[in-house]
C-alpha atoms as a PDB file:
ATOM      1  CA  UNK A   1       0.000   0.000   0.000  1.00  0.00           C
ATOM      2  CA  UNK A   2       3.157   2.376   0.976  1.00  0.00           C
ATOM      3  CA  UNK A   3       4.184   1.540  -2.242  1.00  0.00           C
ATOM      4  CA  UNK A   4       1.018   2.528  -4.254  1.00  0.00           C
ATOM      5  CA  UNK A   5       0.949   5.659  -2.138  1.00  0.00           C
ATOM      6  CA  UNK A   6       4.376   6.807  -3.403  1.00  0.00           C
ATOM      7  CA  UNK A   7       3.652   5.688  -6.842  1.00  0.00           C
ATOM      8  CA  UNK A   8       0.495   7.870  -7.362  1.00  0.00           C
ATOM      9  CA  UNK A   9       2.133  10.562  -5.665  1.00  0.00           C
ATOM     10  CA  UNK A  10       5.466  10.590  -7.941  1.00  0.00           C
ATOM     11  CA  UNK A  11       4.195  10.429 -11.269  1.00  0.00           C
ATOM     12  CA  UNK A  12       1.982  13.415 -11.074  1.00  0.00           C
ATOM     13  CA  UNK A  13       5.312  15.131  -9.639  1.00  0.00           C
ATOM     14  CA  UNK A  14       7.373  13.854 -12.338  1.00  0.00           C
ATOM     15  CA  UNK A  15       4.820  14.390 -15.254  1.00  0.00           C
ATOM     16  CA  UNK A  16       4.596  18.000 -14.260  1.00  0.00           C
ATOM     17  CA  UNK A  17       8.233  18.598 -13.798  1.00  0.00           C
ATOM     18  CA  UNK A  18       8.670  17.535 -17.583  1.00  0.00           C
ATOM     19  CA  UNK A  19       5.835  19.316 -18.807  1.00  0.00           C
ATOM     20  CA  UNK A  20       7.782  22.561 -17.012  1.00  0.00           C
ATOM     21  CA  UNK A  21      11.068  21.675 -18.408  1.00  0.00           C
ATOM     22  CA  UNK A  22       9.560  20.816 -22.135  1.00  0.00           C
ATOM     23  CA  UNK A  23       8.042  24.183 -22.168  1.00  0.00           C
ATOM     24  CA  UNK A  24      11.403  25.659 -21.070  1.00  0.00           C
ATOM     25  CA  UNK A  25      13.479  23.995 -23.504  1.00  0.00           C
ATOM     26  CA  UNK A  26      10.553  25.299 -26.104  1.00  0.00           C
ATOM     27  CA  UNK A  27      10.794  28.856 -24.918  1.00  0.00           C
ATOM     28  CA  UNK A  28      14.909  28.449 -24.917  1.00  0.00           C
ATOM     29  CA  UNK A  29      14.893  27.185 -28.492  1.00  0.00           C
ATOM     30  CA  UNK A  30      12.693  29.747 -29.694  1.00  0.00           C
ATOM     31  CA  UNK A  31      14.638  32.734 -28.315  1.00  0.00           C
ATOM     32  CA  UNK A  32      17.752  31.207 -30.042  1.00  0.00           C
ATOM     33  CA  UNK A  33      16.796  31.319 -33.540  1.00  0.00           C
ATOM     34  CA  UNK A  34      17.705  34.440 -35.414  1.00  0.00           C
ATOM     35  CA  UNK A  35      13.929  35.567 -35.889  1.00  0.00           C
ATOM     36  CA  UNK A  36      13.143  35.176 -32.479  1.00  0.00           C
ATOM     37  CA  UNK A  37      16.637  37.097 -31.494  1.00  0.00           C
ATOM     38  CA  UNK A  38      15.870  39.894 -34.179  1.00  0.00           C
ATOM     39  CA  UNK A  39      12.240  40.058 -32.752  1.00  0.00           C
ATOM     40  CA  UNK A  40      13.488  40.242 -28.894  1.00  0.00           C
ATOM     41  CA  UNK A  41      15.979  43.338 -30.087  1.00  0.00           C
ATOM     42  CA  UNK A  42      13.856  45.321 -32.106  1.00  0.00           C
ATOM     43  CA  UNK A  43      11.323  45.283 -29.228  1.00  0.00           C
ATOM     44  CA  UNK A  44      13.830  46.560 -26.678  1.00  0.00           C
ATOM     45  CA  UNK A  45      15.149  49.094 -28.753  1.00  0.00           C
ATOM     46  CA  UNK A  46      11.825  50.286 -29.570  1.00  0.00           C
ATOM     47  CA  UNK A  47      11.240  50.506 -26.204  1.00  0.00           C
ATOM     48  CA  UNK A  48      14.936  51.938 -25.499  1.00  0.00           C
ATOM     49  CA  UNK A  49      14.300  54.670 -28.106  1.00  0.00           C
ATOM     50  CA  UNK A  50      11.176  56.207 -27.030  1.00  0.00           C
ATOM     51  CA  UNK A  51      12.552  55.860 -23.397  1.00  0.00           C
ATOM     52  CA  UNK A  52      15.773  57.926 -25.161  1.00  0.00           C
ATOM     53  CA  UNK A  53      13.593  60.063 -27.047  1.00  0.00           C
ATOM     54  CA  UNK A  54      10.926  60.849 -23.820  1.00  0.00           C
ATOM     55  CA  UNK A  55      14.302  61.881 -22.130  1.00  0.00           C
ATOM     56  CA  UNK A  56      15.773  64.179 -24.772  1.00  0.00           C
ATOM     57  CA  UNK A  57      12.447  65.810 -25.491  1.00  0.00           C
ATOM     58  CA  UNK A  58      12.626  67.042 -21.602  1.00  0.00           C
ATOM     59  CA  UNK A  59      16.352  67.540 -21.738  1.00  0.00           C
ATOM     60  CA  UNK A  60      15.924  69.849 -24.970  1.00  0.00           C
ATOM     61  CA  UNK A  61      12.826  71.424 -22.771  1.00  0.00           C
ATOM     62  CA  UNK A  62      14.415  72.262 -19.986  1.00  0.00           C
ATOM     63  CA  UNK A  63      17.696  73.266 -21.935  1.00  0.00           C
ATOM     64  CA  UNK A  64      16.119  75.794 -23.192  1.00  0.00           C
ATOM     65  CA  UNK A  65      13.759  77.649 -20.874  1.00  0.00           C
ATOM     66  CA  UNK A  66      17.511  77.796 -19.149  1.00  0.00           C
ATOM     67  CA  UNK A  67      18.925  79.201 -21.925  1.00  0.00           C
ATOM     68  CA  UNK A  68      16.109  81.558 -23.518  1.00  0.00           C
ATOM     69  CA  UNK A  69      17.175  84.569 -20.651  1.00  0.00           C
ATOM     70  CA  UNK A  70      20.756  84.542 -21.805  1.00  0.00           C
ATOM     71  CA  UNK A  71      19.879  84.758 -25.301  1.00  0.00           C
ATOM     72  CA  UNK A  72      17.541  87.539 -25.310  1.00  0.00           C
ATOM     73  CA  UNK A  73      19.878  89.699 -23.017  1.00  0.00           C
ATOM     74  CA  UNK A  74      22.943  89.177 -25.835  1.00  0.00           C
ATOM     75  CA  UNK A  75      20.667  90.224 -28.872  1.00  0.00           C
ATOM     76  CA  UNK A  76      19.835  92.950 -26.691  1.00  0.00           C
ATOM     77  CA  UNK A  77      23.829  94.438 -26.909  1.00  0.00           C
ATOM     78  CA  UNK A  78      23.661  94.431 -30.682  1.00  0.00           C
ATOM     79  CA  UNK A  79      23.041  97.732 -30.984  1.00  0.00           C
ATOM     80  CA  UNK A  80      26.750  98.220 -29.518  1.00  0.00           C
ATOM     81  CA  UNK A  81      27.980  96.745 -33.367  1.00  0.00           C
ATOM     82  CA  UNK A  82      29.101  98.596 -35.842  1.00  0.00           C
ATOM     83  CA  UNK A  83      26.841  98.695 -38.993  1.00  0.00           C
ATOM     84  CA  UNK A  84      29.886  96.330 -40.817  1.00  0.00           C
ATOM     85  CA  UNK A  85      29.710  94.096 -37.592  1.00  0.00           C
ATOM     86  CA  UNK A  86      26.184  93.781 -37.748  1.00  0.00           C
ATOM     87  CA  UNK A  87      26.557  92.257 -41.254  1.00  0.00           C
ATOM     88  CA  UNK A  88      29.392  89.711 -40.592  1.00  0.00           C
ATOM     89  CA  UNK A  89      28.085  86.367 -38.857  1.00  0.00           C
ATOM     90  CA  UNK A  90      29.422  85.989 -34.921  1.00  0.00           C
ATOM     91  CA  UNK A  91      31.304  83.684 -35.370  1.00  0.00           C
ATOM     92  CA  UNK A  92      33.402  84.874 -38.234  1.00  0.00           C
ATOM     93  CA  UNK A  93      34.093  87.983 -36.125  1.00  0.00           C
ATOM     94  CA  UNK A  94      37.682  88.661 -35.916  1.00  0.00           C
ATOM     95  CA  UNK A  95      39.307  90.040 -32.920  1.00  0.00           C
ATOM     96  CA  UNK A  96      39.428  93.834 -33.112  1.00  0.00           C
ATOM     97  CA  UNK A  97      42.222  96.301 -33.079  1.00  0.00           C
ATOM     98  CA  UNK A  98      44.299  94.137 -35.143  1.00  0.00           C
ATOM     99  CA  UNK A  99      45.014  96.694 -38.448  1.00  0.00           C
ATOM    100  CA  UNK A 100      47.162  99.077 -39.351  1.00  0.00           C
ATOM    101  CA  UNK A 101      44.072 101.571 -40.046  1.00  0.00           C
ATOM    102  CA  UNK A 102      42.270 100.564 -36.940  1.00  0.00           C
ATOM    103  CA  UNK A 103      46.071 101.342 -35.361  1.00  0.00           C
ATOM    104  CA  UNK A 104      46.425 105.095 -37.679  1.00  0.00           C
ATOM    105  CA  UNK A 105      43.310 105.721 -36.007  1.00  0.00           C
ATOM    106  CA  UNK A 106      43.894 105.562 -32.376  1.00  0.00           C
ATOM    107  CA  UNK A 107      47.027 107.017 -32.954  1.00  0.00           C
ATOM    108  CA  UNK A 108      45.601 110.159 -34.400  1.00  0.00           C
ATOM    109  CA  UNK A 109      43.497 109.859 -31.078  1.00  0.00           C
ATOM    110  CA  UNK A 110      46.317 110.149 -28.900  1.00  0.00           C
ATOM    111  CA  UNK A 111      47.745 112.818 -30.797  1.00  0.00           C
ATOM    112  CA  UNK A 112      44.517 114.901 -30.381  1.00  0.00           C
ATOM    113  CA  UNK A 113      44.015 114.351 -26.897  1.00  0.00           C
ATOM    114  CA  UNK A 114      47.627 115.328 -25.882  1.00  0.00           C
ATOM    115  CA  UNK A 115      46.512 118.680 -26.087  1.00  0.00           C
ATOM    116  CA  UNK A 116      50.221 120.206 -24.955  1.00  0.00           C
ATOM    117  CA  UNK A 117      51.680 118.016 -27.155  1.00  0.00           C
ATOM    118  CA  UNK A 118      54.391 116.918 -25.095  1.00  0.00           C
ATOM    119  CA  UNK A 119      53.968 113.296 -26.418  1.00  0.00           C
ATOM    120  CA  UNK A 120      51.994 111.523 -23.632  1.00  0.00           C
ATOM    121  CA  UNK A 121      47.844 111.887 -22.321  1.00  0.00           C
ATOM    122  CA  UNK A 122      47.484 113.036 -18.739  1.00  0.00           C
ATOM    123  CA  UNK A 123      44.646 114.002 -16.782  1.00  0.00           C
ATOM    124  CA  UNK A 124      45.865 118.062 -17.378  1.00  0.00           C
ATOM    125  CA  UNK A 125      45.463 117.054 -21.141  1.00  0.00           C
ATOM    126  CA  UNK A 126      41.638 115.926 -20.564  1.00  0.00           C
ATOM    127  CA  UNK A 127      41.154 119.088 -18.482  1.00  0.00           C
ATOM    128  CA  UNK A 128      42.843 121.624 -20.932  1.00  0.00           C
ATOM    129  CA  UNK A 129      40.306 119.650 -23.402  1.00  0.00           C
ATOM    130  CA  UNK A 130      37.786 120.643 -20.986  1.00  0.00           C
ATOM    131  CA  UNK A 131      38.493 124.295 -20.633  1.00  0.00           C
ATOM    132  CA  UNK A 132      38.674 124.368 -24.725  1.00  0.00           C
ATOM    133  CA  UNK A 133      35.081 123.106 -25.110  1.00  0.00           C
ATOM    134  CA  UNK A 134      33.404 124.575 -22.350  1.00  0.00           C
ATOM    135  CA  UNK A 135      35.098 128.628 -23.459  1.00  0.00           C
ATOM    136  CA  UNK A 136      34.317 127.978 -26.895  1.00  0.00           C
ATOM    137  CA  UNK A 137      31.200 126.760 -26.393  1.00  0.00           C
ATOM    138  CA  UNK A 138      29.966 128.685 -23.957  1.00  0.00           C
ATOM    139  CA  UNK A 139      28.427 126.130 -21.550  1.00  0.00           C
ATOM    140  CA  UNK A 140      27.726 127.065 -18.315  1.00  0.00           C
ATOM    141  CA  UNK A 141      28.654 126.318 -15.408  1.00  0.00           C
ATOM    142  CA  UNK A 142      26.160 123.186 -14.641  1.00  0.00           C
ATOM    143  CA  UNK A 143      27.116 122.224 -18.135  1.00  0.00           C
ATOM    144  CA  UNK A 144      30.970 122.736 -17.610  1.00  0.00           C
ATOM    145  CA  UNK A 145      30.689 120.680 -14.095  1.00  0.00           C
ATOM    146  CA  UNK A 146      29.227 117.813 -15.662  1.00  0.00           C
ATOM    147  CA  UNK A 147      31.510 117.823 -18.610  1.00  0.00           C
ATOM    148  CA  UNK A 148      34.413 118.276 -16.374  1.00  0.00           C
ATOM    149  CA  UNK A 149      33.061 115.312 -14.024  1.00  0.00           C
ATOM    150  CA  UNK A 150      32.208 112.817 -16.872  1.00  0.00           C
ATOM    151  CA  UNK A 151      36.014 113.681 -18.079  1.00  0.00           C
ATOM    152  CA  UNK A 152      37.136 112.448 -14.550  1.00  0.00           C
ATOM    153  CA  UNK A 153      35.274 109.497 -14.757  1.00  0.00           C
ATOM    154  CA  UNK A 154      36.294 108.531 -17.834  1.00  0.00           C
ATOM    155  CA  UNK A 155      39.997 109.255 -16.894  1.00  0.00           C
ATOM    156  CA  UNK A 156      40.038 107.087 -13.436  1.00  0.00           C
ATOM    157  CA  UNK A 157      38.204 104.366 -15.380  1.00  0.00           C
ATOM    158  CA  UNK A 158      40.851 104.108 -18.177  1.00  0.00           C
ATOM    159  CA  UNK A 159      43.638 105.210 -16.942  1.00  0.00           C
ATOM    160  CA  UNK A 160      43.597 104.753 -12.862  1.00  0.00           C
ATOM    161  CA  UNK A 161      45.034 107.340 -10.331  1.00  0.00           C
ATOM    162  CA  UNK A 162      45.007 111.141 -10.952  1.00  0.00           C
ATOM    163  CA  UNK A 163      49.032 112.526 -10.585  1.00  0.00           C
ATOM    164  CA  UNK A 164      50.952 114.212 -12.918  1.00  0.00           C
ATOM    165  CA  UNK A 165      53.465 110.747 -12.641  1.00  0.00           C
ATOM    166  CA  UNK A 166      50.628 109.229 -14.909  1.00  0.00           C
ATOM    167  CA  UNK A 167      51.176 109.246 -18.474  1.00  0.00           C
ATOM    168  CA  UNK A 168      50.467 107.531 -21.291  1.00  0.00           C
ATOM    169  CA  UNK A 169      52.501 107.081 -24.315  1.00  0.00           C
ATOM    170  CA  UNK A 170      51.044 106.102 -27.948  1.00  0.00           C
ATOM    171  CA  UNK A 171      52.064 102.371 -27.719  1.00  0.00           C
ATOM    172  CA  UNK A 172      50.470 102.164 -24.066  1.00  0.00           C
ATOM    173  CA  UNK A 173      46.847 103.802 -25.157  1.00  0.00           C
ATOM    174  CA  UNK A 174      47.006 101.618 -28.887  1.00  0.00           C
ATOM    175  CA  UNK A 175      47.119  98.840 -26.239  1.00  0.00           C
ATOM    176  CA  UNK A 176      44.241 100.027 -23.730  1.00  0.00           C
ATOM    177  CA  UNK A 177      42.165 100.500 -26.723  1.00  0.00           C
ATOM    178  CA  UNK A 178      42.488  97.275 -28.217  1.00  0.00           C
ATOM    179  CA  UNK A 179      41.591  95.833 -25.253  1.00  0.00           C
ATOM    180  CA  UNK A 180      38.640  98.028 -24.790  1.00  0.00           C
ATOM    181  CA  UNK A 181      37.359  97.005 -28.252  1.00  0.00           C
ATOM    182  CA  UNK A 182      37.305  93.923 -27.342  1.00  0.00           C
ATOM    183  CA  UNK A 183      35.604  93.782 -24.245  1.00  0.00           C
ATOM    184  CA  UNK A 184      31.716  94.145 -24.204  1.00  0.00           C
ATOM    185  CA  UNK A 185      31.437  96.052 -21.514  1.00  0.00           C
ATOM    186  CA  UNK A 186      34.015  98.273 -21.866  1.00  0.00           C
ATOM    187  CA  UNK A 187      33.252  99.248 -25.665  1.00  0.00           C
ATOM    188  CA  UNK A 188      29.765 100.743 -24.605  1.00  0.00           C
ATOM    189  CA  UNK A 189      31.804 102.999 -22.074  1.00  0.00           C
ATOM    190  CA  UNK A 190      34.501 104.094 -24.891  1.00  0.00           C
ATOM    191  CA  UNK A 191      31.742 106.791 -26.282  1.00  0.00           C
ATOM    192  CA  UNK A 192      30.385 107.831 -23.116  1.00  0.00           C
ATOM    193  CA  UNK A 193      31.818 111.834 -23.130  1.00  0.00           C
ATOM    194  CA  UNK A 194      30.532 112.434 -26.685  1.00  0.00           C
ATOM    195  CA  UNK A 195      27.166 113.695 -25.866  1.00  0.00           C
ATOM    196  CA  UNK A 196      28.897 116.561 -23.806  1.00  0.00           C
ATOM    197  CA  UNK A 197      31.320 117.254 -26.842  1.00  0.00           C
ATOM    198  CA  UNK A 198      28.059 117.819 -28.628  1.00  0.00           C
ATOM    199  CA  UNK A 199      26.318 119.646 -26.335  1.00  0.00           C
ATOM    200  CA  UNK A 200      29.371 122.205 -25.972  1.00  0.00           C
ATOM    201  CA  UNK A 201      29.552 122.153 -29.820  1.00  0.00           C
ATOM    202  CA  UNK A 202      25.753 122.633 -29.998  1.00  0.00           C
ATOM    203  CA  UNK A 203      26.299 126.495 -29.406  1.00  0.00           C
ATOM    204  CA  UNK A 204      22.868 127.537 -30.722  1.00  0.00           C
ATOM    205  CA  UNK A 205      21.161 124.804 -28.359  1.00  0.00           C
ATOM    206  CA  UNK A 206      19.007 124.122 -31.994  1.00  0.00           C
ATOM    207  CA  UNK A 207      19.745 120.058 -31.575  1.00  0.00           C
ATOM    208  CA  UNK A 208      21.314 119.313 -34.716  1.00  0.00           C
ATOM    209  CA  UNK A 209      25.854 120.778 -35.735  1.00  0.00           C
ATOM    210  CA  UNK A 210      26.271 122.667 -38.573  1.00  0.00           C
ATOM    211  CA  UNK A 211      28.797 122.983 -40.706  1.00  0.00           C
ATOM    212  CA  UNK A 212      29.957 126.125 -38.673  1.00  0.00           C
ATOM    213  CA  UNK A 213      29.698 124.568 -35.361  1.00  0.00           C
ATOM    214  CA  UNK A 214      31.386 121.480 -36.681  1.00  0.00           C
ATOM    215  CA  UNK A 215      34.331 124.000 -37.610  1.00  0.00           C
ATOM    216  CA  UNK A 216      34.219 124.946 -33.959  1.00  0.00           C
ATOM    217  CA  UNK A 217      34.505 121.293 -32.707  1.00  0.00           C
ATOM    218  CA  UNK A 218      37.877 120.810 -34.877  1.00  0.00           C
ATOM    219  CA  UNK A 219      38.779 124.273 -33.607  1.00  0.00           C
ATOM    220  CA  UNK A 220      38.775 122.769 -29.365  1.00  0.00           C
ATOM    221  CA  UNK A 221      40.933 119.782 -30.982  1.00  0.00           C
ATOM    222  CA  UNK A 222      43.386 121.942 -32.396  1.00  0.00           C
ATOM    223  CA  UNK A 223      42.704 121.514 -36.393  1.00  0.00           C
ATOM    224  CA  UNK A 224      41.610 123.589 -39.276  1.00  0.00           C
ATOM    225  CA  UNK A 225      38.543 124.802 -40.841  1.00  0.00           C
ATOM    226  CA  UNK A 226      39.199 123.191 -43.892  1.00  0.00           C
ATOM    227  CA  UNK A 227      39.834 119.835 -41.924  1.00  0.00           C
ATOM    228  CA  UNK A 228      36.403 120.605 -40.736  1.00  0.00           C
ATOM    229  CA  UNK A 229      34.788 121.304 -44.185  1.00  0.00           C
ATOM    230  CA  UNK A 230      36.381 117.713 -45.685  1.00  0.00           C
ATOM    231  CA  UNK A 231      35.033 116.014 -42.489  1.00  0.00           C
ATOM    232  CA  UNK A 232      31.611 117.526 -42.553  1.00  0.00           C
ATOM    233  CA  UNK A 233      31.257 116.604 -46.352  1.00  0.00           C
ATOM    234  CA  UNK A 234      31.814 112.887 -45.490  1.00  0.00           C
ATOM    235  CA  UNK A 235      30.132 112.094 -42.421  1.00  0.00           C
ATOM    236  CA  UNK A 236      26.878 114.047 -43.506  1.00  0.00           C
ATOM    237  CA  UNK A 237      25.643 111.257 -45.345  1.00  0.00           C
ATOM    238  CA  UNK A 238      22.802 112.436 -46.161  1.00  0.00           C
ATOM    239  CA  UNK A 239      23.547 115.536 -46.973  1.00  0.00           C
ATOM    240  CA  UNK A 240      21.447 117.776 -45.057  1.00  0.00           C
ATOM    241  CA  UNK A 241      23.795 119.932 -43.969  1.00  0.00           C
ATOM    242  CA  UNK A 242      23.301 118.927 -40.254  1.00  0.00           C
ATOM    243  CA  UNK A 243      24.130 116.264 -37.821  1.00  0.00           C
ATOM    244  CA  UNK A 244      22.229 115.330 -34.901  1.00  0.00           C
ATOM    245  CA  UNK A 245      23.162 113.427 -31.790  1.00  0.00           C
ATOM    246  CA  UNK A 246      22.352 110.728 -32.411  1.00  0.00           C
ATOM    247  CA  UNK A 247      24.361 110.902 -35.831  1.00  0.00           C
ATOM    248  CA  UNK A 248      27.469 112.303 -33.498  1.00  0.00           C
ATOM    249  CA  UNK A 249      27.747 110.067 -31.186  1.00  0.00           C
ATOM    250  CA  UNK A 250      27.586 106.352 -33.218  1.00  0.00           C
ATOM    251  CA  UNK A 251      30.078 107.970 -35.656  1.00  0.00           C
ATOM    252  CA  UNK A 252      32.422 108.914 -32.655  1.00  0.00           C
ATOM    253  CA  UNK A 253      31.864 105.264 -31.499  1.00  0.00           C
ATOM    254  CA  UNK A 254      32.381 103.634 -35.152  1.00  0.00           C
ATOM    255  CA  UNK A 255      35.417 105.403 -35.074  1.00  0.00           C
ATOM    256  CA  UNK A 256      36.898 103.299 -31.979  1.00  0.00           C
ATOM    257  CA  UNK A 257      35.135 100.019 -33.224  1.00  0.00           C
ATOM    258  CA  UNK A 258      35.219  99.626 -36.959  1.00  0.00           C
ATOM    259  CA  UNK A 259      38.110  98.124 -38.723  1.00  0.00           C
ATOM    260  CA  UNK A 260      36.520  98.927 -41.942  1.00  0.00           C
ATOM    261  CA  UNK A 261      38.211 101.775 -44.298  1.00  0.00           C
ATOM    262  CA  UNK A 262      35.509 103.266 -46.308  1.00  0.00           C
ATOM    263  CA  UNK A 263      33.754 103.571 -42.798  1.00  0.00           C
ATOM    264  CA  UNK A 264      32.878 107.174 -42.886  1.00  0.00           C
ATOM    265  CA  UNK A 265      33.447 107.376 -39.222  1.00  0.00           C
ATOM    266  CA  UNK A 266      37.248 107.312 -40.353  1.00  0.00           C
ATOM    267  CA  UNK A 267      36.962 111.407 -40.751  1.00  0.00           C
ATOM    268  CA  UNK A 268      35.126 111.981 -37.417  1.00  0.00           C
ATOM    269  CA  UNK A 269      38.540 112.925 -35.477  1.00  0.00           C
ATOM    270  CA  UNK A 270      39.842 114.780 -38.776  1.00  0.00           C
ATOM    271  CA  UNK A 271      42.775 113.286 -40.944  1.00  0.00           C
ATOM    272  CA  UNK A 272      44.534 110.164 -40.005  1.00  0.00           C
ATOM    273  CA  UNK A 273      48.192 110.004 -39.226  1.00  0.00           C
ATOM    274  CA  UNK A 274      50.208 108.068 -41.616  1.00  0.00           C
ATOM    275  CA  UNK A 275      51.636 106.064 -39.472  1.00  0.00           C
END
């Protein structure tokens, strides 16, 4: 009876143990045939893909609600480009400063501002410059202060300390300026004391230079009225026989930024050294 017992209760057990293992081998032999194999793989990169794809798609989201701030506040500064600047693509921008004409022009610069002419800028040099404008123009005296105080700023800024032991030669300001050309930040700052230039020039307070107050604001740098006349004729582009501020002050900037030799901002400080 034991015996009966353990045979009834054994083949059930064994029967389904095979029936397990059959299926296994089934399922096992199956999987290992190329279709099955292909089948299997193209599922799980299916799955794998939109998984990838799910993730990217929130990536590329988030990316750029990060990035959107930035990229407004940078097209923002274009206005800071020259109209040749504006033109070229970013990335094919070339560092500035680099020319021999961008080079003739700062060097005219220099020679300008050093109005004693002993060779190097100091701060007596921006405050003769001062005096010229502000006589000759006949601000007064809330107009001179301001001009006077913008010229300070502009000197401790660029140049540091006020003492009559700082000076600076034509090699040192062609390498100042080529570093403030190049600097964002610093380039909108290069331009800053024009609108008082104009404003002392401005002697009629009518808004716009004429050709006769033009010839006054070569007259404060030290140059001619026909240097005026040949300047006037270029930078007038339209040829209304005024310029406004607006006009003024980009071509005074242009002059510092653009590399570009049929610029017409290349007359705004009068004739160019030549060399």
């Amino acid at each position: 009876m034991a015996y009966t017992l353990l045979r009834n209760y054994v083949r059930p057990a064994a029967s389904l143990v095979e029936r397990q293992f059959g299926a296994l081998s089934s399922t096992l032999s199956i999987a290992e045939t190329p279709l099955a194999v292909g089948k299997v793989n193209a599922s799980y990169l299916q799955d794998n893909s939109q998984l990838k794809q799910g993730f990217l798609s929130t990536a590329v989201r988030k990316y750029s609600k990060k990035t959107a701030a930035p990229e407004r506040a940078y097209n923002s500064d274009s206005d800071s480009d020259s109209d040749d600047e504006r033109d070229t693509p970013r990335r094919q921008r070339k560092e500035r400063g680099n020319s021999e004409f961008w080079r003739r022009k700062m060097r005219t610069l220099h020679g300008l501002l050093d109005v004693n002419k002993d060779g190097v800028i100091s701060y007596d040099d921006f405050m003769l410059l001062t005096e010229k404008f502000a006589s000759l123009g006949h601000l007064d005296a809330k107009a001179k202060n301001e001009f006077r105080d913008i010229m300070r700023t502009t000197w401790e800024q660029q140049w540091g300390e006020i003492t009559p032991y700082n000076l600076v030669t034509v090699e040192q300001y062609l390498t100042e300026m080529h570093h403030v050309v190049n600097d964002k930040d610093l380039k909108k700052k290069v331009h800053r004391f024009l609108p008082y230039l104009y404003k002392a020039v401005d002697k009629d307070r009518s808004g716009s230079i004429s050709l006769n107050e033009f010839k006054l604001f070569f007259r404060c740098l030290g140059l001619t009225e026909e240097n005026a006349a040949v300047s006037f004729a270029v930078i007038d582009k339209n040829g209304d026989g005024q310029i406004t501020l607006d006009e003024f002050v980009k071509l005074g900037k242009d002059f510092f930024v653009t590399e570009k030799e049929t610029h017409v901002s290349r007359m705004f400080w009068g004739p160019l050294v030549d060399h």
